[in-house]
C-alpha atoms as a PDB file:
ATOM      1  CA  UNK A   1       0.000   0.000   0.000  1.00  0.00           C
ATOM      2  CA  UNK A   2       1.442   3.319  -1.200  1.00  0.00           C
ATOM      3  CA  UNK A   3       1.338   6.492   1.139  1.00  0.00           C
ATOM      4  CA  UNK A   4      -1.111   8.105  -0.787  1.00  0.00           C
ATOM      5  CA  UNK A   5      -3.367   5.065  -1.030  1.00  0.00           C
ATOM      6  CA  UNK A   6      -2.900   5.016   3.129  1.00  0.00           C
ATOM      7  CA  UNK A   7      -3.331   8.946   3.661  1.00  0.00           C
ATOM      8  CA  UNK A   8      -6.261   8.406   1.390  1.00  0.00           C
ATOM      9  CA  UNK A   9      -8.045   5.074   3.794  1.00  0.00           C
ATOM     10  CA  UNK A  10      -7.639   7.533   6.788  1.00  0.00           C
ATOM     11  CA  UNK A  11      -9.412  10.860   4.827  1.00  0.00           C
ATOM     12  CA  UNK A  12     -12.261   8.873   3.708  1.00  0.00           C
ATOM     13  CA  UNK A  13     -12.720   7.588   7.307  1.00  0.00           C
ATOM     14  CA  UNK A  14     -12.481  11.200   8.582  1.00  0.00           C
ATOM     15  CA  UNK A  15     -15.045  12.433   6.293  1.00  0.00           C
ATOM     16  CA  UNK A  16     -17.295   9.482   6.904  1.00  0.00           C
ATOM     17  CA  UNK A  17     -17.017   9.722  10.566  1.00  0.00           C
ATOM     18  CA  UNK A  18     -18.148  13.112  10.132  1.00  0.00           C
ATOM     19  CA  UNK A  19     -21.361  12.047   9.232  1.00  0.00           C
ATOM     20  CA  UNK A  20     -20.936  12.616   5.198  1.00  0.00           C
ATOM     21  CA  UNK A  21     -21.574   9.349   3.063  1.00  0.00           C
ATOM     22  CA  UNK A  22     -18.700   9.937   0.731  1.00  0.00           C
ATOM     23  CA  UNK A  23     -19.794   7.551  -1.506  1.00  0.00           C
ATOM     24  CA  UNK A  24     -18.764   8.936  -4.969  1.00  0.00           C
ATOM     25  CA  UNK A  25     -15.586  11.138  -3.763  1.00  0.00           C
ATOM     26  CA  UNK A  26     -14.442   7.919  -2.479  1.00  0.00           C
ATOM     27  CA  UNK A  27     -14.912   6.453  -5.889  1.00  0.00           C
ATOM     28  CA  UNK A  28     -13.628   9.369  -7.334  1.00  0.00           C
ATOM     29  CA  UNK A  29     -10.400   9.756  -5.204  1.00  0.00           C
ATOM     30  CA  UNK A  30      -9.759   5.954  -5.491  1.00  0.00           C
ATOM     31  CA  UNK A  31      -9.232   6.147  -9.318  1.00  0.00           C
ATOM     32  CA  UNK A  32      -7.048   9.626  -8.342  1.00  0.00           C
ATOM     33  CA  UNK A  33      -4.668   7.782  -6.409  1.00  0.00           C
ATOM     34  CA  UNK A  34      -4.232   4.619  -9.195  1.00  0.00           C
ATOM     35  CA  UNK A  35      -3.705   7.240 -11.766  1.00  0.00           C
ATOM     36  CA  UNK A  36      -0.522   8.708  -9.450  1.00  0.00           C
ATOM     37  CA  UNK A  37       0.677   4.932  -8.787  1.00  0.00           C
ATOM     38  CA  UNK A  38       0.294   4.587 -12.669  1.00  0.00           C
ATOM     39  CA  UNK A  39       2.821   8.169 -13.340  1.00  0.00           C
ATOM     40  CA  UNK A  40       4.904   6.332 -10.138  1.00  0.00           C
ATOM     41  CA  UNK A  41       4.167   9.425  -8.664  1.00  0.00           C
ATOM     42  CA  UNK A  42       3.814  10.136  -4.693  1.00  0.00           C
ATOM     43  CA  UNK A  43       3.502  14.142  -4.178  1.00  0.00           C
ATOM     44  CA  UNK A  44       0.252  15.363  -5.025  1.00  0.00           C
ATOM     45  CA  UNK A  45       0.975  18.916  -7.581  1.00  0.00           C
ATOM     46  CA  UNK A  46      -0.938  21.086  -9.411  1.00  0.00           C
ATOM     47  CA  UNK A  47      -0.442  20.039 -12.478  1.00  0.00           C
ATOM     48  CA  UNK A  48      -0.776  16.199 -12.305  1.00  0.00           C
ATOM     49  CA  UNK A  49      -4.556  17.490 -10.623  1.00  0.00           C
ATOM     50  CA  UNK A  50      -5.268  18.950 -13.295  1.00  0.00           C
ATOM     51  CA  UNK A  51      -4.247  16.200 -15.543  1.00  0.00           C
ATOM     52  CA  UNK A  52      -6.513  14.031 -13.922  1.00  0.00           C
ATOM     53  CA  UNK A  53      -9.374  16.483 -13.035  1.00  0.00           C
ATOM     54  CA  UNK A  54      -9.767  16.895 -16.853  1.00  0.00           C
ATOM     55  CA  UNK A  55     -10.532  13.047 -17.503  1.00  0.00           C
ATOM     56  CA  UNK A  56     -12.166  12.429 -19.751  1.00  0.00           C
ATOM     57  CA  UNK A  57     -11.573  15.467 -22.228  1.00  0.00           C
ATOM     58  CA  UNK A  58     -15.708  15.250 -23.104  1.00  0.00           C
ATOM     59  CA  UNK A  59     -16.891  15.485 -19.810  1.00  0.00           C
ATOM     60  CA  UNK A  60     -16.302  19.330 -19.324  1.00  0.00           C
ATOM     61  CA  UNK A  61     -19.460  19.758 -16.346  1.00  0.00           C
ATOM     62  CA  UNK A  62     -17.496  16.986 -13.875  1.00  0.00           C
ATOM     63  CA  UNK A  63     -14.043  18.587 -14.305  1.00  0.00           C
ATOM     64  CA  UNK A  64     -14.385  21.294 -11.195  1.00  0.00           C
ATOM     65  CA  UNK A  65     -16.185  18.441  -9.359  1.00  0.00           C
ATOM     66  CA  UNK A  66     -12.925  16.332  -9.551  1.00  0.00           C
ATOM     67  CA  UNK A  67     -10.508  19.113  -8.775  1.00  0.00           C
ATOM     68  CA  UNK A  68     -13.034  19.803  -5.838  1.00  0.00           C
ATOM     69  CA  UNK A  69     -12.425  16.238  -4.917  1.00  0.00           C
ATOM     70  CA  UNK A  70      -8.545  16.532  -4.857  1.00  0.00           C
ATOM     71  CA  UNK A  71      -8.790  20.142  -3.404  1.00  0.00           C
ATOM     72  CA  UNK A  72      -9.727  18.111  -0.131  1.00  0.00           C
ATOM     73  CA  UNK A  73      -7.518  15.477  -0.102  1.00  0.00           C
ATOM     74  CA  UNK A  74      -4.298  17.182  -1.247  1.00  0.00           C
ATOM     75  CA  UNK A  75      -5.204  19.672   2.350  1.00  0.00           C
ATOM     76  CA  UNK A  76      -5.549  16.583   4.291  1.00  0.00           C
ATOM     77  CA  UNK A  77      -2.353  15.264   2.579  1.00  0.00           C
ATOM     78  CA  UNK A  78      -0.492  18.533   3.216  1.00  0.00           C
ATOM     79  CA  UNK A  79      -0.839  18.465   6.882  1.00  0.00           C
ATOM     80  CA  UNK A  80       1.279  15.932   7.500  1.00  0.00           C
ATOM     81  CA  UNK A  81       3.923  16.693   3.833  1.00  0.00           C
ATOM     82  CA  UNK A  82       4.779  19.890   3.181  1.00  0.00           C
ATOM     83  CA  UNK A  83       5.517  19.083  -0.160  1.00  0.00           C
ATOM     84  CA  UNK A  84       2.287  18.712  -1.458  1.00  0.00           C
ATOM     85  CA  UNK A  85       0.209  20.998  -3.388  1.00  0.00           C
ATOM     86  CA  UNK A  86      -3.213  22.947  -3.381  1.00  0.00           C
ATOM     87  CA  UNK A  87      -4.832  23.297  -6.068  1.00  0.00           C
ATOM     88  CA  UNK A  88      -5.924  26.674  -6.021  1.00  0.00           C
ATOM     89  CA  UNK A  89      -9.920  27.705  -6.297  1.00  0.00           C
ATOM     90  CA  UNK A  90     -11.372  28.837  -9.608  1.00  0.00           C
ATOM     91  CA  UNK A  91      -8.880  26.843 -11.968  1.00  0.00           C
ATOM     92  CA  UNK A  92     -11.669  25.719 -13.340  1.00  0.00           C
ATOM     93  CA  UNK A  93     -15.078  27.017 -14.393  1.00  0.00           C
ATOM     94  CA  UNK A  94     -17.569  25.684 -11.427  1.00  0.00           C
ATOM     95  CA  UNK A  95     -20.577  23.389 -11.991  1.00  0.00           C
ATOM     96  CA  UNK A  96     -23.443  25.342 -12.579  1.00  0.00           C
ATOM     97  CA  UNK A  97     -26.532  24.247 -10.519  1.00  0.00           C
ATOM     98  CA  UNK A  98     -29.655  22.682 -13.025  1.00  0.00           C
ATOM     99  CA  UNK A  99     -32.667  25.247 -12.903  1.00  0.00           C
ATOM    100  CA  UNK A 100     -35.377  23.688 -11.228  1.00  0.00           C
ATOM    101  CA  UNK A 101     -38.110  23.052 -13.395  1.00  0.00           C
ATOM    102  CA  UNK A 102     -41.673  24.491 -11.045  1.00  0.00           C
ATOM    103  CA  UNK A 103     -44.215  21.890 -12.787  1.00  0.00           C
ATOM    104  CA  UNK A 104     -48.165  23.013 -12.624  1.00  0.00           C
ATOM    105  CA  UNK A 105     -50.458  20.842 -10.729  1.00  0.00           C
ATOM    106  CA  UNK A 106     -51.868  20.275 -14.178  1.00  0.00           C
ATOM    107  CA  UNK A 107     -48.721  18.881 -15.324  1.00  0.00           C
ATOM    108  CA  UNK A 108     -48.415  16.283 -12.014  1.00  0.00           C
ATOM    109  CA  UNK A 109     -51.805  15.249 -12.918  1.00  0.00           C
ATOM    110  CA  UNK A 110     -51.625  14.361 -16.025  1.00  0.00           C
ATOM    111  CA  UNK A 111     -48.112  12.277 -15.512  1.00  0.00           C
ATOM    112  CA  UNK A 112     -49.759  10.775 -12.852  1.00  0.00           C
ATOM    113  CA  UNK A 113     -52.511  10.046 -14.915  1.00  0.00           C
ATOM    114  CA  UNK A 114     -50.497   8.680 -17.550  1.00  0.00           C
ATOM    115  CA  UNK A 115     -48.901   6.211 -14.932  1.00  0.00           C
ATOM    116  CA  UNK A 116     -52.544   4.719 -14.429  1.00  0.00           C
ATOM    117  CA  UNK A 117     -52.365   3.518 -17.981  1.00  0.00           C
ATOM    118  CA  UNK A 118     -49.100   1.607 -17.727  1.00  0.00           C
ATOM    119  CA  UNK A 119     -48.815  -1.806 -18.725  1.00  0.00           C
ATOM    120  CA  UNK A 120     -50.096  -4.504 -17.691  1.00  0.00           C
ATOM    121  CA  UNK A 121     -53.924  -3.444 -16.850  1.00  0.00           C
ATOM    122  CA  UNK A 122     -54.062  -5.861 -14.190  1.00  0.00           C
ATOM    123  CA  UNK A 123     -50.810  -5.526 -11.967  1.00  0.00           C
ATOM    124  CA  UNK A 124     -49.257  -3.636  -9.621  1.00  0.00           C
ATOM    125  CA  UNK A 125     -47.115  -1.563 -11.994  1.00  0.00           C
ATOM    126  CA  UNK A 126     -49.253   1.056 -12.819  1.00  0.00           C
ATOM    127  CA  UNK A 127     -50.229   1.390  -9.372  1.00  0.00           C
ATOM    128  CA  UNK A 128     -46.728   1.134  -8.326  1.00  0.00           C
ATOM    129  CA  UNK A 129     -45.235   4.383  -9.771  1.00  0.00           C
ATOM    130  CA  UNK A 130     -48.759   6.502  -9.702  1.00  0.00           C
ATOM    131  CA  UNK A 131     -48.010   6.296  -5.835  1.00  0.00           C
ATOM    132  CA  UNK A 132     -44.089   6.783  -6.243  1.00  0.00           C
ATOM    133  CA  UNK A 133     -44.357   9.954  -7.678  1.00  0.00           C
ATOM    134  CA  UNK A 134     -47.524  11.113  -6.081  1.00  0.00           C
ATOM    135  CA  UNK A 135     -45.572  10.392  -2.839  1.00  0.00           C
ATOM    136  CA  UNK A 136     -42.682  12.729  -3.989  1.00  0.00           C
ATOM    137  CA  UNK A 137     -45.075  15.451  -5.175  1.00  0.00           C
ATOM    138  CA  UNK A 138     -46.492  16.080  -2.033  1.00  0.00           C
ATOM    139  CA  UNK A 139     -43.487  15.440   0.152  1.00  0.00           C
ATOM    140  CA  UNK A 140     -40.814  16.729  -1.595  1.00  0.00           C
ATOM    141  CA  UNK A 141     -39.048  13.472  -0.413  1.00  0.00           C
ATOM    142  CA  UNK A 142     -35.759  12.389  -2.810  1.00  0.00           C
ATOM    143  CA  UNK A 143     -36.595   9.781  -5.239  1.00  0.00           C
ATOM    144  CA  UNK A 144     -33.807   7.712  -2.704  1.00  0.00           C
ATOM    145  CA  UNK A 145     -35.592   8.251  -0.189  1.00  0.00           C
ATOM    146  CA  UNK A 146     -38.885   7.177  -1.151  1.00  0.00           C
ATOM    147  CA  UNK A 147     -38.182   4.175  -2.980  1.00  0.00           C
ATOM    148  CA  UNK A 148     -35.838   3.231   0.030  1.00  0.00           C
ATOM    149  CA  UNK A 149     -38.973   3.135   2.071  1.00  0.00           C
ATOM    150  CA  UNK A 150     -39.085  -0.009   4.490  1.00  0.00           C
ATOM    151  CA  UNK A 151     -42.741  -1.267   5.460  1.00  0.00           C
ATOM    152  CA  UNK A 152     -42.247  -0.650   8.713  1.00  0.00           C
ATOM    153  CA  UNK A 153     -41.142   3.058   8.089  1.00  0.00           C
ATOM    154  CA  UNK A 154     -44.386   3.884   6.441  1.00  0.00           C
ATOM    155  CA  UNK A 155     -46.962   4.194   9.943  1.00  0.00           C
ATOM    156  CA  UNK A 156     -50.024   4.855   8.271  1.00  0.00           C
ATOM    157  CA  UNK A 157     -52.067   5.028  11.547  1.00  0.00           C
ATOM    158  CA  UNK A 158     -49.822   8.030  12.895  1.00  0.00           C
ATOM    159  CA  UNK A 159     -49.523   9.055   9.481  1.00  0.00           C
ATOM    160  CA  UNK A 160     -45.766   9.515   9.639  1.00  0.00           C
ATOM    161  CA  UNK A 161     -43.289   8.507   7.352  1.00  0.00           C
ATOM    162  CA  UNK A 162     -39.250   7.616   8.848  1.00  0.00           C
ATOM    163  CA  UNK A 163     -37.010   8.489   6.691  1.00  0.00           C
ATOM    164  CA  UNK A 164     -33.805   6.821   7.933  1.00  0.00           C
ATOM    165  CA  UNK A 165     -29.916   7.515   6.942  1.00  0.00           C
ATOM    166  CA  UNK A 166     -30.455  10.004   4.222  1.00  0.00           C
ATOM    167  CA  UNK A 167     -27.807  11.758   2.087  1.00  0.00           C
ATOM    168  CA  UNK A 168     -26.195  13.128   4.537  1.00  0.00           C
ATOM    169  CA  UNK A 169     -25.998   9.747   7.402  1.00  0.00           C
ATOM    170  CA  UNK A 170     -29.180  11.660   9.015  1.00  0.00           C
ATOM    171  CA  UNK A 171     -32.817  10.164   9.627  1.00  0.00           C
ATOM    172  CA  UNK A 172     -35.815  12.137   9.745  1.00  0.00           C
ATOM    173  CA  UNK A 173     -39.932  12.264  10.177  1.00  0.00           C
ATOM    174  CA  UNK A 174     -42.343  13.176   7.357  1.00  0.00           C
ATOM    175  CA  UNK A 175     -46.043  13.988   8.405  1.00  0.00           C
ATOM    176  CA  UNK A 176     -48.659  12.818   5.787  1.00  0.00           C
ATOM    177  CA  UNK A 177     -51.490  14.670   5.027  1.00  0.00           C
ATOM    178  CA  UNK A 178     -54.521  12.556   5.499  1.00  0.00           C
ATOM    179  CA  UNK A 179     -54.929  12.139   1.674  1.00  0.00           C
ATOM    180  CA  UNK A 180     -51.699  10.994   1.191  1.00  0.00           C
ATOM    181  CA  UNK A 181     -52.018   8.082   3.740  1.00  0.00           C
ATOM    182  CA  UNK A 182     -55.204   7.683   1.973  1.00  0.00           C
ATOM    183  CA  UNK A 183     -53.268   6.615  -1.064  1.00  0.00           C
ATOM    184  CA  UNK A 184     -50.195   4.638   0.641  1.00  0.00           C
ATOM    185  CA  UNK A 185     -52.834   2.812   1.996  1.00  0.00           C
ATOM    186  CA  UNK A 186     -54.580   2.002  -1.222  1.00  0.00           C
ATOM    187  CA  UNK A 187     -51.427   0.918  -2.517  1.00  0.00           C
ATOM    188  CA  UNK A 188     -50.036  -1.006   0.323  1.00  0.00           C
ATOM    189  CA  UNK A 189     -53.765  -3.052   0.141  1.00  0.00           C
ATOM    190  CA  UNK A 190     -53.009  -3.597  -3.657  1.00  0.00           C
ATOM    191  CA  UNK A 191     -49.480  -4.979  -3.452  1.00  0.00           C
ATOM    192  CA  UNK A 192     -50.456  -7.552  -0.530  1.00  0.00           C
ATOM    193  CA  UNK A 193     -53.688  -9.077  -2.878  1.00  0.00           C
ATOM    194  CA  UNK A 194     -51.834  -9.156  -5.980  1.00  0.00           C
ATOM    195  CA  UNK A 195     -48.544 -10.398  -4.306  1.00  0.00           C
ATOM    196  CA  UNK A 196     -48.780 -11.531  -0.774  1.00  0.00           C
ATOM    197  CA  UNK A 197     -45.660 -13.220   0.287  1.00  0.00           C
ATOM    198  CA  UNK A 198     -43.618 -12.834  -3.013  1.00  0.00           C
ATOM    199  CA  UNK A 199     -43.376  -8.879  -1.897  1.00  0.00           C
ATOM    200  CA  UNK A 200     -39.778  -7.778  -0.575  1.00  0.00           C
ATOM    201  CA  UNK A 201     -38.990  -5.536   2.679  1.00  0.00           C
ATOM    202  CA  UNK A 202     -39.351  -2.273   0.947  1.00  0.00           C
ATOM    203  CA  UNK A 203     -42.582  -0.258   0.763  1.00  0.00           C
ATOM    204  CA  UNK A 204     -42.522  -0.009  -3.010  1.00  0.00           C
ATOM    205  CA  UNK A 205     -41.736  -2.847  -4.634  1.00  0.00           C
ATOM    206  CA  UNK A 206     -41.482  -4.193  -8.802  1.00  0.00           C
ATOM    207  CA  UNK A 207     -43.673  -5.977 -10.251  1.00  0.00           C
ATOM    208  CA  UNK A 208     -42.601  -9.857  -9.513  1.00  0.00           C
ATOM    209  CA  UNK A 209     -41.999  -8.046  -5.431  1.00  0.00           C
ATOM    210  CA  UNK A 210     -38.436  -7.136  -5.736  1.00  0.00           C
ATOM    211  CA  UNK A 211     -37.065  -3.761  -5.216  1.00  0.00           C
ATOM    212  CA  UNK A 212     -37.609  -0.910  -7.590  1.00  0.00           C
ATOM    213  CA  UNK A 213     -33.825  -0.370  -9.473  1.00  0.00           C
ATOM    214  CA  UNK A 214     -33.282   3.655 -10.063  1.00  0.00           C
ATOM    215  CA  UNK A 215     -32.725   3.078 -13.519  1.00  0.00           C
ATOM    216  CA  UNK A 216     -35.919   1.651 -15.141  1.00  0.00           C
ATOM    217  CA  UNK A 217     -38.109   4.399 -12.774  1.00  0.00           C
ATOM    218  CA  UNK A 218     -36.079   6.991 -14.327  1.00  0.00           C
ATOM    219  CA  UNK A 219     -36.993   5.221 -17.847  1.00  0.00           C
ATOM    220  CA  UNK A 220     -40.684   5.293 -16.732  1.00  0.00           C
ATOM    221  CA  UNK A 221     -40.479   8.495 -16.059  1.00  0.00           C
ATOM    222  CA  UNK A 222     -39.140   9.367 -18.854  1.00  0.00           C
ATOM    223  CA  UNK A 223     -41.454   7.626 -21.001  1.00  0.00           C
ATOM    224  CA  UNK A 224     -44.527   9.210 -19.398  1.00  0.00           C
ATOM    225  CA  UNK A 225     -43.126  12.736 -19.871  1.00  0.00           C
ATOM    226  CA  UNK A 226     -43.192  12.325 -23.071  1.00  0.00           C
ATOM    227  CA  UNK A 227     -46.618  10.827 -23.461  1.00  0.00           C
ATOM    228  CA  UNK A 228     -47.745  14.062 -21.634  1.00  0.00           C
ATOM    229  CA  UNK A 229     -45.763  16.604 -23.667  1.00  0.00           C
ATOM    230  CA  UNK A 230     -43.190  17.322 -21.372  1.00  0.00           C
ATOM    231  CA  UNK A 231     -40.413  16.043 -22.889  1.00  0.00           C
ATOM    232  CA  UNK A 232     -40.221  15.279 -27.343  1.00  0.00           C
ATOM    233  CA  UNK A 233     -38.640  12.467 -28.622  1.00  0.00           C
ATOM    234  CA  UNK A 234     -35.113  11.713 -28.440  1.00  0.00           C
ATOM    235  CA  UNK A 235     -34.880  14.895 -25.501  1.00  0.00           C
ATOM    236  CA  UNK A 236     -31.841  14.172 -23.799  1.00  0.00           C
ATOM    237  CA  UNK A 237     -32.852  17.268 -20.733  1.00  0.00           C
ATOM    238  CA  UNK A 238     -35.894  18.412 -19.952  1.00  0.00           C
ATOM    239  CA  UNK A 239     -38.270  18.180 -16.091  1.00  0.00           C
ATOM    240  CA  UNK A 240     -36.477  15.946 -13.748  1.00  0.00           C
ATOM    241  CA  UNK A 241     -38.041  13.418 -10.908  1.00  0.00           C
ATOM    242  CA  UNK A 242     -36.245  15.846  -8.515  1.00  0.00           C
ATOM    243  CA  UNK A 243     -37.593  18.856  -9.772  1.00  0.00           C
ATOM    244  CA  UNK A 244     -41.068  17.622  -7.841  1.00  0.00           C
ATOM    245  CA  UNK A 245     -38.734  18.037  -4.592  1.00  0.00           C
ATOM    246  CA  UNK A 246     -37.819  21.431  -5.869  1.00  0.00           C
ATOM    247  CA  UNK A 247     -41.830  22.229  -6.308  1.00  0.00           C
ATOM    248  CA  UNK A 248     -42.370  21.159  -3.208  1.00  0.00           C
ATOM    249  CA  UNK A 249     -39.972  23.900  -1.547  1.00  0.00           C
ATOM    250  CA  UNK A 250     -40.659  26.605  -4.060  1.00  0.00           C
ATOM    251  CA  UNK A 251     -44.132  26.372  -3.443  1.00  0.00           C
ATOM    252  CA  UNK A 252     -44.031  26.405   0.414  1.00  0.00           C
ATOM    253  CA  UNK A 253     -42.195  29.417   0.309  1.00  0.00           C
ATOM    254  CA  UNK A 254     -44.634  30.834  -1.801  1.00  0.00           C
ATOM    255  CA  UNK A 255     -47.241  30.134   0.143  1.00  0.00           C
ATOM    256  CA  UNK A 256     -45.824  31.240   3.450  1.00  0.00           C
ATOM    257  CA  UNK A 257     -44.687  35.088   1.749  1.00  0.00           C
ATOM    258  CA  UNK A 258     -48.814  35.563   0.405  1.00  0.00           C
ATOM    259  CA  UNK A 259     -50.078  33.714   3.822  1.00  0.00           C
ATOM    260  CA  UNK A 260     -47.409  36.551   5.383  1.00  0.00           C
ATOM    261  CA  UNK A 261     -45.616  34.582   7.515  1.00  0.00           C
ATOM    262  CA  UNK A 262     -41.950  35.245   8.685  1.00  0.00           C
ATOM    263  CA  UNK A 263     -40.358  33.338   5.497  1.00  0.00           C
ATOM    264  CA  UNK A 264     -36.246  33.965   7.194  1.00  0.00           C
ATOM    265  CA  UNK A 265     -37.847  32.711  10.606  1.00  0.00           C
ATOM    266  CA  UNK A 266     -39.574  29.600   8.676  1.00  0.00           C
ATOM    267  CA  UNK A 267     -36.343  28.139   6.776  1.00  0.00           C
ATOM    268  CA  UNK A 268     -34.834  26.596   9.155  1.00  0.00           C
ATOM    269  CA  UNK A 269     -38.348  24.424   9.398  1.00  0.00           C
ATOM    270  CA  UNK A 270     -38.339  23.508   5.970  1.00  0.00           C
ATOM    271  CA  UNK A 271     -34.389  23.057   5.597  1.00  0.00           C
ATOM    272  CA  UNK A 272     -34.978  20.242   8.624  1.00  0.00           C
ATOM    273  CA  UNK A 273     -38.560  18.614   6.892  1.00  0.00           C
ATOM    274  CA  UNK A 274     -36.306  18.553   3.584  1.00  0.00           C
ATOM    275  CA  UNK A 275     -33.812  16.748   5.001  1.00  0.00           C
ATOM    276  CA  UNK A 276     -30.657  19.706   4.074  1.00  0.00           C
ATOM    277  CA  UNK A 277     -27.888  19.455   5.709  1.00  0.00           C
ATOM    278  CA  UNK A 278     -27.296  23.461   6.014  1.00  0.00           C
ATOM    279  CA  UNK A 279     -30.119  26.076   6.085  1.00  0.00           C
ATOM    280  CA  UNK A 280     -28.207  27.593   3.241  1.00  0.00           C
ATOM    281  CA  UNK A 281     -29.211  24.692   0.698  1.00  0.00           C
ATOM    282  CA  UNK A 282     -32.707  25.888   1.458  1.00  0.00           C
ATOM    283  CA  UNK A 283     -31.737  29.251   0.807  1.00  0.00           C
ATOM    284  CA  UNK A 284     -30.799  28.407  -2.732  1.00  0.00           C
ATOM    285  CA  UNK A 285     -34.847  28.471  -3.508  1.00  0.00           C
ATOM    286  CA  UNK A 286     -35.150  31.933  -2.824  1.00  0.00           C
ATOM    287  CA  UNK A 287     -32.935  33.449  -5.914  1.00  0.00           C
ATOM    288  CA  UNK A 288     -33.306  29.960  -7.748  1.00  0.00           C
ATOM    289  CA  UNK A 289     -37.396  31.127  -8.763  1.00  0.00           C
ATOM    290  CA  UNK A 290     -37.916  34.393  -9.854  1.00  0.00           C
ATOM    291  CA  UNK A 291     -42.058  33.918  -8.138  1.00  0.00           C
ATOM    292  CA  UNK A 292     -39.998  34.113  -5.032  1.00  0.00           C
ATOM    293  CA  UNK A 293     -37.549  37.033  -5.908  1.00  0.00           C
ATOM    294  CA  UNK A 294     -41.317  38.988  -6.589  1.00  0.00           C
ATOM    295  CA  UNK A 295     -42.326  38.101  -3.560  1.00  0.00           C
ATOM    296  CA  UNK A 296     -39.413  38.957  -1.721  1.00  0.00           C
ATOM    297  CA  UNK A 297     -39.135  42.341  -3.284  1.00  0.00           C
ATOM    298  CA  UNK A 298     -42.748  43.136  -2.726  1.00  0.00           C
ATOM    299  CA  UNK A 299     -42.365  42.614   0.888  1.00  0.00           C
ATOM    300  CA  UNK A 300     -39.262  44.612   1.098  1.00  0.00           C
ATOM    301  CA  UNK A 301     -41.205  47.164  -0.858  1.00  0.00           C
ATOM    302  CA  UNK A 302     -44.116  46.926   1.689  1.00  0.00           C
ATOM    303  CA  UNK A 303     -41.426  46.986   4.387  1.00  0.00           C
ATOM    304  CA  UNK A 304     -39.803  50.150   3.217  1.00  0.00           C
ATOM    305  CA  UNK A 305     -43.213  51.745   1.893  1.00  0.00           C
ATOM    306  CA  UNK A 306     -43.326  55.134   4.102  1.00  0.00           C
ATOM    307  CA  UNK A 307     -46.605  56.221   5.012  1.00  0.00           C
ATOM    308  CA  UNK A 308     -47.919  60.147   4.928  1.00  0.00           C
END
């Protein structure tokens, strides 16, 4: 074991005893440290970084992501040999944050709609990801997160969900609204008839019982945004599953500015129900929707506004 490969073991075990999951840096910084065995090379510079960092030459939007990556380890390294370098900050242009797409409760309904009408007309498919994303809709829960759902987290008589060990190593309560539990309920009824004991641990579950795989709810969600218009043919962009999470947030703040309320004295509520790690990733929605920047400013105008 090189000293890099050992400096890197004890990082990752900092940064995962600090509560952060670490799961792609540590991918990420494990292919780092084979490409500096590879150059026989045992002092972390600048340049060799870079050299990495902008692997492969296509991928331009991950190249500040990797020298981010590095950025953290090369500190760590440096602590204990001087020789090592920093990459300095702004080498490279930073990853620009995707715009959250606000859909209209006309355009949930219809893709949930559209779910109803997936194959085959008598199993638990359809049924399956009408309730998914319904779920996410109204919770502004990560896809993770919901399709992570154990049975026994979903207690539809207290009508609390527990989301456990989230992005960030944390758990957390969701409170259903009464017509939500209405519908987990529904659903929960449906899977036991149609599958009884072939159905697995989780809460949402495939079609033969097993557990849903991120990659063909993705397709189906693809598929039936496209059905509905929100996507054409061959779109490789367009409304994401977790712009319903970003809904979700814009329109709470909404809500709370024309209800009144104390919106700086409320974020801290939301950042916790959302499951952010910092208030300031909640913080994001308020120059992310320009609804909200209205808002804001007509509050600030009201605020200001001097009476004769």
């Amino acid at each position: 074991m090189t000293d890099l490969r050992s400096a890197l073991d004890k990082y990752l075990s900092m940064r995962k005893g600090f509560g952060y999951k670490y799961e792609h840096q540590t991918r990420r910084l494990a292919d780092f440290v084979a490409f500096m065995e590879k150059r026989k090379a045992r002092i972390i510079t600048t340049k060799l970084a870079m050299e990495w960092a902008t692997l492969p030459p296509d991928r331009h939007a991950s190249w500040a992501l990797r020298l981010s990556d590095v950025r953290g380890f090369a500190r760590h390294v440096a602590n204990f040999d001087p020789r090592t370098e920093v990459p300095p900050v702004g080498m490279l242009p930073g990853w620009n944050r995707a715009k959250p797409y606000v859909y209209s409760d006309a355009e949930i309904d219809a893709l949930l709609t559209a779910a109803l009408a997936l194959p085959p007309a008598d199993g638990l498919r359809r049924w399956t990801y009408h309730t998914l994303f319904g779920l996410i809709a109204v919770t502004g829960m990560r896809i993770s997160e919901a399709m992570g759902l154990e049975r026994d987290d979903v207690d539809l008589d207290a009508g609390v969900l527990t989301v456990r060990l989230t992005k960030f190593g944390k758990s957390r309560l969701v409170p259903l609204h009464p017509t939500t539990r209405t519908a987990l309920r529904d659903y929960a009824h449906r899977r036991d008839a149609l599958l009884g004991s072939r159905c697995g641990s989780t809460f949402f579950v495939a079609e033969q019982g097993g557990r849903l795989l991120h990659q063909y709810v993705y397709r189906v969600f693809w598929r039936l945004s496209r059905e509905i218009g929100l996507r054409r043919p061959g779109d490789r962009t367009g409304p994401r599953v977790h712009d319903f999470r970003h809904r979700f947030a814009i329109r709470t703040l909404l809500d709370w500015y024309r209800e009144g309320k104390d919106v700086e004295q409320q974020l801290p509520v939301l950042s916790t129900y959302l499951g952010h790690a910092c208030v300031r990733d909640t913080y994001w929605y308020l120059s992310a929707c320009p609804e909200l920047m209205e808002e804001a400013a007509r509050r600030l105008d009201r605020r200001w506004e001097v009476t004769p």
